[in-house]
Protein backbone atom coordinates (compact mmCIF):
# COMPACT_ATOMS: atom_id res chain seq x y z
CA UNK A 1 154.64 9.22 52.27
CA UNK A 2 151.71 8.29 49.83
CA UNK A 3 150.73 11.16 48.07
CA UNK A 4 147.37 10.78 46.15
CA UNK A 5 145.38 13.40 43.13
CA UNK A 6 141.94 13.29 45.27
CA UNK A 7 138.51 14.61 43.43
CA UNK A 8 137.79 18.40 44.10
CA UNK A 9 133.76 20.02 44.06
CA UNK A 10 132.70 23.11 44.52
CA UNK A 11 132.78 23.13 47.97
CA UNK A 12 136.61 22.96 48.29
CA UNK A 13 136.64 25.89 46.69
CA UNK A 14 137.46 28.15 50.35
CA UNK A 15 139.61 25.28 51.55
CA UNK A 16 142.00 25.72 48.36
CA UNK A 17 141.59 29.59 48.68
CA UNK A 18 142.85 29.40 52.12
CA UNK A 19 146.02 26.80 51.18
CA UNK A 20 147.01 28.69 48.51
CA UNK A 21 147.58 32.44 50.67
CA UNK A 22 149.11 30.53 53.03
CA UNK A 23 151.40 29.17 51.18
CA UNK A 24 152.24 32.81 50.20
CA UNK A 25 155.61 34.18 51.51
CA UNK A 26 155.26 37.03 53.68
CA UNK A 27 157.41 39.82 52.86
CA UNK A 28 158.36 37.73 49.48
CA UNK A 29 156.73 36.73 46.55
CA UNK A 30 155.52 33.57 45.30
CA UNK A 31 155.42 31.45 42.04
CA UNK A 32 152.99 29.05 40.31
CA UNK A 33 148.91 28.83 40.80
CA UNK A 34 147.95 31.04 43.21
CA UNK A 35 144.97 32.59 45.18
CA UNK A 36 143.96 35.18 42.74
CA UNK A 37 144.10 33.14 39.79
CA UNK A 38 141.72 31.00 41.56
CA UNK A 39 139.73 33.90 41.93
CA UNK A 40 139.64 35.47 38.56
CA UNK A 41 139.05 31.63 37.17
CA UNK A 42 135.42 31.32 39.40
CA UNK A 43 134.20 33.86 36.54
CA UNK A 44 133.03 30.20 35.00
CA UNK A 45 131.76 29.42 38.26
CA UNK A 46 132.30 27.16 40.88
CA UNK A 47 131.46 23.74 39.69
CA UNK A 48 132.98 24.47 36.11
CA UNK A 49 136.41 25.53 38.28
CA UNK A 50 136.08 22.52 40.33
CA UNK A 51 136.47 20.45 37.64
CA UNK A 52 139.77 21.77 36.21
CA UNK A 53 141.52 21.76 39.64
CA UNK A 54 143.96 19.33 40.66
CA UNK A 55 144.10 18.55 44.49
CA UNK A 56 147.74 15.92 45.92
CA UNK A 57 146.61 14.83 49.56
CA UNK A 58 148.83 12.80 52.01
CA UNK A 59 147.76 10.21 53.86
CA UNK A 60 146.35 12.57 56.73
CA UNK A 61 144.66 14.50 53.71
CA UNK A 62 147.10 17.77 53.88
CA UNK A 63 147.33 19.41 50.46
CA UNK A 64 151.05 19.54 49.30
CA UNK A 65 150.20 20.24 45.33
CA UNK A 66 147.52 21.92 43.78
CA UNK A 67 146.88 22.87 39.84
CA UNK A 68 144.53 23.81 37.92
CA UNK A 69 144.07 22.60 34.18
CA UNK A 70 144.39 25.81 31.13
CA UNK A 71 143.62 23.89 28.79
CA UNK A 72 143.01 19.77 27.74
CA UNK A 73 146.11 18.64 28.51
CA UNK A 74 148.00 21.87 30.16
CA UNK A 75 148.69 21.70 34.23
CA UNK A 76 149.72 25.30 35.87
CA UNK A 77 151.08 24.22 39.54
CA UNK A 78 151.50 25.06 43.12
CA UNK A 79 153.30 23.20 45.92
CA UNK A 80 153.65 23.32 49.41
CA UNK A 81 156.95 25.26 49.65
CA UNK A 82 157.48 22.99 52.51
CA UNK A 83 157.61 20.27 50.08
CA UNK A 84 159.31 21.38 47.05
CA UNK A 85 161.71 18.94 47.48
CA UNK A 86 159.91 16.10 48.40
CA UNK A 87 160.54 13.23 45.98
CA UNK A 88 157.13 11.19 46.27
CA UNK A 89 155.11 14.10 45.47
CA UNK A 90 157.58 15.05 42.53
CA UNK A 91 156.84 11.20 41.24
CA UNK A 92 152.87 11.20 42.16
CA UNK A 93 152.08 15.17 40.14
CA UNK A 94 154.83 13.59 36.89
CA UNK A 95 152.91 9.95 37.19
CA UNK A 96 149.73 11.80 36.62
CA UNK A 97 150.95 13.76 34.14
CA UNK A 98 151.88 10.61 31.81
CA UNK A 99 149.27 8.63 32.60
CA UNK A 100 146.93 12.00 31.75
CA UNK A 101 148.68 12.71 28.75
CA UNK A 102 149.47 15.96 29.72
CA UNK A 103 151.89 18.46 27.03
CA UNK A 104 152.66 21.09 29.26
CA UNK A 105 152.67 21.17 32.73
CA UNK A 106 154.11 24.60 34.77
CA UNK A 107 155.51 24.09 37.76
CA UNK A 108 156.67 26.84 40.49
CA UNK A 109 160.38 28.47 39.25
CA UNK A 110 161.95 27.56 42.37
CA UNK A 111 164.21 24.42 42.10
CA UNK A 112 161.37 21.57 42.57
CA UNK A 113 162.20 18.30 42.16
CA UNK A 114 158.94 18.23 40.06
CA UNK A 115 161.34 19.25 36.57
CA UNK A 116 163.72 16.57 37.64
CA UNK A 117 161.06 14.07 37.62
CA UNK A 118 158.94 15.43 34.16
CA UNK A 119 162.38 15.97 32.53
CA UNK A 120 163.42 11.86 32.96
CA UNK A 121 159.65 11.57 31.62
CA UNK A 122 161.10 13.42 28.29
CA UNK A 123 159.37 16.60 29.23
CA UNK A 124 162.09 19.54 28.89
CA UNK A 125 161.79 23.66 29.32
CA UNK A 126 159.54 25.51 26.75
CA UNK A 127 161.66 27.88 24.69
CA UNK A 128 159.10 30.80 25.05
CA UNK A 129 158.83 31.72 29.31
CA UNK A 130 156.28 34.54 30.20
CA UNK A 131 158.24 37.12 32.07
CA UNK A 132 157.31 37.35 36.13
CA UNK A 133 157.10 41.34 36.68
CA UNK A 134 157.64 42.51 40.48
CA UNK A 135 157.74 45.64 41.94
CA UNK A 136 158.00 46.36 45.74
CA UNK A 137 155.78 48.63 47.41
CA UNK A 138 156.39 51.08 49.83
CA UNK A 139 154.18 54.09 51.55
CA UNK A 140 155.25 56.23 49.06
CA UNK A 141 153.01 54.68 46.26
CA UNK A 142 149.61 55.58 48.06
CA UNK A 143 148.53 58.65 46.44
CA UNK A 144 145.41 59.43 44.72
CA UNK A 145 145.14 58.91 40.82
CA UNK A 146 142.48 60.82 39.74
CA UNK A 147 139.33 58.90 38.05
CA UNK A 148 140.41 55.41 38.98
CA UNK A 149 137.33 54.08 41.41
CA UNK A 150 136.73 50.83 42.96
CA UNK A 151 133.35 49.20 41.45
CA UNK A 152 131.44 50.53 44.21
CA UNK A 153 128.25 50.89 42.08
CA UNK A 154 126.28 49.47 39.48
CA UNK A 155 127.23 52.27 37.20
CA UNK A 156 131.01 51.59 37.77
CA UNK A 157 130.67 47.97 38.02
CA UNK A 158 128.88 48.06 34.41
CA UNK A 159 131.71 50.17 33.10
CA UNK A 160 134.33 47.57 34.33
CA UNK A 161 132.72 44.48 32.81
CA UNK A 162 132.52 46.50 29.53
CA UNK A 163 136.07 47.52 29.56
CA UNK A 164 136.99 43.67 30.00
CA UNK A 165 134.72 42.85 27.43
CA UNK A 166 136.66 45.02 24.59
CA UNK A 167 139.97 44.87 25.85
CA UNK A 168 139.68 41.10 25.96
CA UNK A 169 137.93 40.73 23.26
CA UNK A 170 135.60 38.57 25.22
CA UNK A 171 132.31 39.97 24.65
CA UNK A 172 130.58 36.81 26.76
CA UNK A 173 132.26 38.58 29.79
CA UNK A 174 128.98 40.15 31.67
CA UNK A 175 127.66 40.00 35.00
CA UNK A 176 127.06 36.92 34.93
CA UNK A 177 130.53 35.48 34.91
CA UNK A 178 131.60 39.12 37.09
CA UNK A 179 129.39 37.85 40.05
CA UNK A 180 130.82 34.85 41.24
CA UNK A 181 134.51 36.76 40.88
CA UNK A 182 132.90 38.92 43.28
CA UNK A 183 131.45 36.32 45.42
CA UNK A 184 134.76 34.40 45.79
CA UNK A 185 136.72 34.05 49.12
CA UNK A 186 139.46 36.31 48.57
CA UNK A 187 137.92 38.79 46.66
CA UNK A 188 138.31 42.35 47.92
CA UNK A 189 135.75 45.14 45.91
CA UNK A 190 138.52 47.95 46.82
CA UNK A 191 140.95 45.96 44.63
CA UNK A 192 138.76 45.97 41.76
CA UNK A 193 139.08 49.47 39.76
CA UNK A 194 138.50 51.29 36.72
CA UNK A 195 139.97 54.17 35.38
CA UNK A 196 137.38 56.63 33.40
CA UNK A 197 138.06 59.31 31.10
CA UNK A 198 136.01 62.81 31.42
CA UNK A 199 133.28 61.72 30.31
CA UNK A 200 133.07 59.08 32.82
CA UNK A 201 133.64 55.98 30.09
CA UNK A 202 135.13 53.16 31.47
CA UNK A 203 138.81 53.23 29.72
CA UNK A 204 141.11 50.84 31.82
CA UNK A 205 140.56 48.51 34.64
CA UNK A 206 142.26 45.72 36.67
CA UNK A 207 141.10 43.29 39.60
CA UNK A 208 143.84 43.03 42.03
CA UNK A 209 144.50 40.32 44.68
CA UNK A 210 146.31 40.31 48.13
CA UNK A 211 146.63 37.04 50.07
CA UNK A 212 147.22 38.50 53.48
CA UNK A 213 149.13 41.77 55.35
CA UNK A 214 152.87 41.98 54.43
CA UNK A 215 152.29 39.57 51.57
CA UNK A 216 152.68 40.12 47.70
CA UNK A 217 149.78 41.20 45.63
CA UNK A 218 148.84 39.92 42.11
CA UNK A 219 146.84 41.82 39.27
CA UNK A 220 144.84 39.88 36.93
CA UNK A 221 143.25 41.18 33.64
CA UNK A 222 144.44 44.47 33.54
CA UNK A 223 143.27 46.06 29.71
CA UNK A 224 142.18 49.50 27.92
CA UNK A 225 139.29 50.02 25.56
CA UNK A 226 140.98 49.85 22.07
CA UNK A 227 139.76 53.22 21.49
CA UNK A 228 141.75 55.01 24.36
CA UNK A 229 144.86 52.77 24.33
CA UNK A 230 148.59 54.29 24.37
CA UNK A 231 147.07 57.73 26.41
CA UNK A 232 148.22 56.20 29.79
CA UNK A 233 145.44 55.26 31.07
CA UNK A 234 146.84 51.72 31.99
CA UNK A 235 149.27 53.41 33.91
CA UNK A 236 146.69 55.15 35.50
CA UNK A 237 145.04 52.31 36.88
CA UNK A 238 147.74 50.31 37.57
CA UNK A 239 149.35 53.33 40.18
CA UNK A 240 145.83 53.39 41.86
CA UNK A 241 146.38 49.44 42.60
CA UNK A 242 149.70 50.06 43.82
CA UNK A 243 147.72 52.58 46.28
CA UNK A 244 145.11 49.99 46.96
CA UNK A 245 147.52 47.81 47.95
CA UNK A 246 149.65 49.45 50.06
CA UNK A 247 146.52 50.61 52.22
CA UNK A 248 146.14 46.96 52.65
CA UNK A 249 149.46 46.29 53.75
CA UNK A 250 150.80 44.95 50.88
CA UNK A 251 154.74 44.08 50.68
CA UNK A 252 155.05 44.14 46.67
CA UNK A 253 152.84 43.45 43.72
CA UNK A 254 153.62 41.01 40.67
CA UNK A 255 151.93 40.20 37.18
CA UNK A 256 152.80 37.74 34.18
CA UNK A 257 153.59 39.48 30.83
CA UNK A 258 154.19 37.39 27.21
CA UNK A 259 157.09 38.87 25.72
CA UNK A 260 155.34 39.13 22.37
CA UNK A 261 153.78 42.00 24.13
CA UNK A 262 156.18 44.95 23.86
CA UNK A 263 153.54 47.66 24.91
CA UNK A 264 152.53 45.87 27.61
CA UNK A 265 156.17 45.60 28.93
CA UNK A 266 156.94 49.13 28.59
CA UNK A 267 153.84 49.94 30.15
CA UNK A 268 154.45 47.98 33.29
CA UNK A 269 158.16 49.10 33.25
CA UNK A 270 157.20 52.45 33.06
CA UNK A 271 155.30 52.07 36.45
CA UNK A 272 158.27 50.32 38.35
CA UNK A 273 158.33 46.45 37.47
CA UNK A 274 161.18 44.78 36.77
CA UNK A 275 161.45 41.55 35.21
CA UNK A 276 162.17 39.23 38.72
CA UNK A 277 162.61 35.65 36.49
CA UNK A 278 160.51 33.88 33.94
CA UNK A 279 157.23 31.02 34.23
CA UNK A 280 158.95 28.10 32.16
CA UNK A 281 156.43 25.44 31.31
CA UNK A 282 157.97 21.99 30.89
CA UNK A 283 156.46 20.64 27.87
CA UNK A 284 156.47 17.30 25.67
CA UNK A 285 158.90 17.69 22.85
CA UNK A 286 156.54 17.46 20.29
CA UNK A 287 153.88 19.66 22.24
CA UNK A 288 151.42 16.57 20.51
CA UNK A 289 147.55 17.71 21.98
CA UNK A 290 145.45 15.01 23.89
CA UNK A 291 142.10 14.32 25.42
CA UNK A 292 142.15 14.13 29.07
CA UNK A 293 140.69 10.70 30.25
């Protein structure tokens, strides 16, 4: 089977939203590029996000790979679990990556033939995996936390954009780049909280995703303020997700975590994650940088 990279616009956008939860495991969770990193990504809009994804199309035009680019020359994957093993679409995504010049490219954990065919390209496992945090849910973790709200309003939606803004250090995040999260095909508002203090400041927040009932969720961006950090307020949040979730008929919930980031492991420990395996990149060996074509 031929397996081609085909262009991607802004109006594929839905299409790869809808490939990616289905490619979701029910009852299981999944690895690599999935639906709500496409969603937190559209916070540079649609046609910005086009251009960093990467689309694989058979002959009848089914989608068996998709990435999306991090960086100039840095690929984060997702493959049809159907075809994790499928040899021509292992050669086509590590032909590309050559040819593109890419140093890093992150394929799903699960045994793909992908690695074999990047590693006889001289590409081998980074030394330095982000740790994949799980944690099953059950009916037992929907209880009310106190002061954690879904950005129902303008008021609490302007508190959540803020708390991004200083716990990323990222003051350009504003509405602006909040709206088309918002406006994106999997987005669900109930999923998107904020924890405030007593004096109803915005202190923690998180925007979780779920890609369908009895499937795993994913949180993205979860941060404090600086000034209220190491009070539990993270925790805070993050229990009222676990809540959301559930509602929504959520099986588990997972996260990424750099393990340079001690309080943010104990944090999510704390709550009930455990580390379920590691996101190995396979990289050049001299990690040299390049200019895409």
């Amino acid at each position: 089977m031929n397996w081609t990279l085909c262009p991607v616009n802004a109006g594929n956008i839905e299409e790869i939203d809808g490939v990616l939860r289905a490619w979701e495991p029910v009852g299981g969770v999944a690895a690599g590029f999935q639906s709500g990193d496409l969603g937190w990504e559209l916070r540079e809009g649609a046609v910005q996000l086009a251009a960093r994804l990467r689309c694989w199309r058979d002959d009848a035009g089914n989608v068996g790979a998709l990435g999306i680019m991090e960086g100039p020359a840095e690929l984060w994957l997702s493959i049809d679990p159907a075809r994790l093993m499928d040899l021509e679409l292992a050669e086509a995504i590590a032909h590309h990556a050559m040819t593109a010049h890419l140093t890093s490219v992150s394929p799903p954990a699960t045994p793909a033939v992908v690695r074999a065919s990047l590693g006889r390209r001289g590409y081998s496992a980074a030394p330095d995996p982000w740790l994949f945090f799980w944690k099953p849910l059950t009916d037992a973790d929907m209880i009310d936390v106190p002061g954690v709200f879904a950005t129902s309003t303008p008021l609490l939606r302007a508190e959540r954009i803020r708390v991004q803004q200083l716990a990323s250090d990222d003051h350009a995040f504003g509405m602006e780049q909040w709206q088309p999260i918002a406006s994106g095909p999997a987005f669900r508002p109930e999923l998107d909280l904020v924890a405030v203090n007593d004096a109803g400041v915005g202190v923690s927040a998180l925007t979780a995703w779920l890609p369908g009932p009895r499937k795993c969720g994913i949180i993205k961006a979860v941060g404090t303020h600086p000034a209220f950090r190491r009070q539990g307020h993270a925790r805070r949040v993050l229990q009222a997700s676990f809540a959301a979730l559930r509602r929504l008929g959520a099986s588990g919930v997972h996260l990424f975590a750099d393990r340079d980031n001690p309080a943010a492991i104990a944090t999510y420990q704390a709550v009930g994650f455990q580390v379920l395996g590691h996101d190995t990149e396979m990289v050049q060996p001299d990690r040299q940088e390049f200019s895409l074509p």
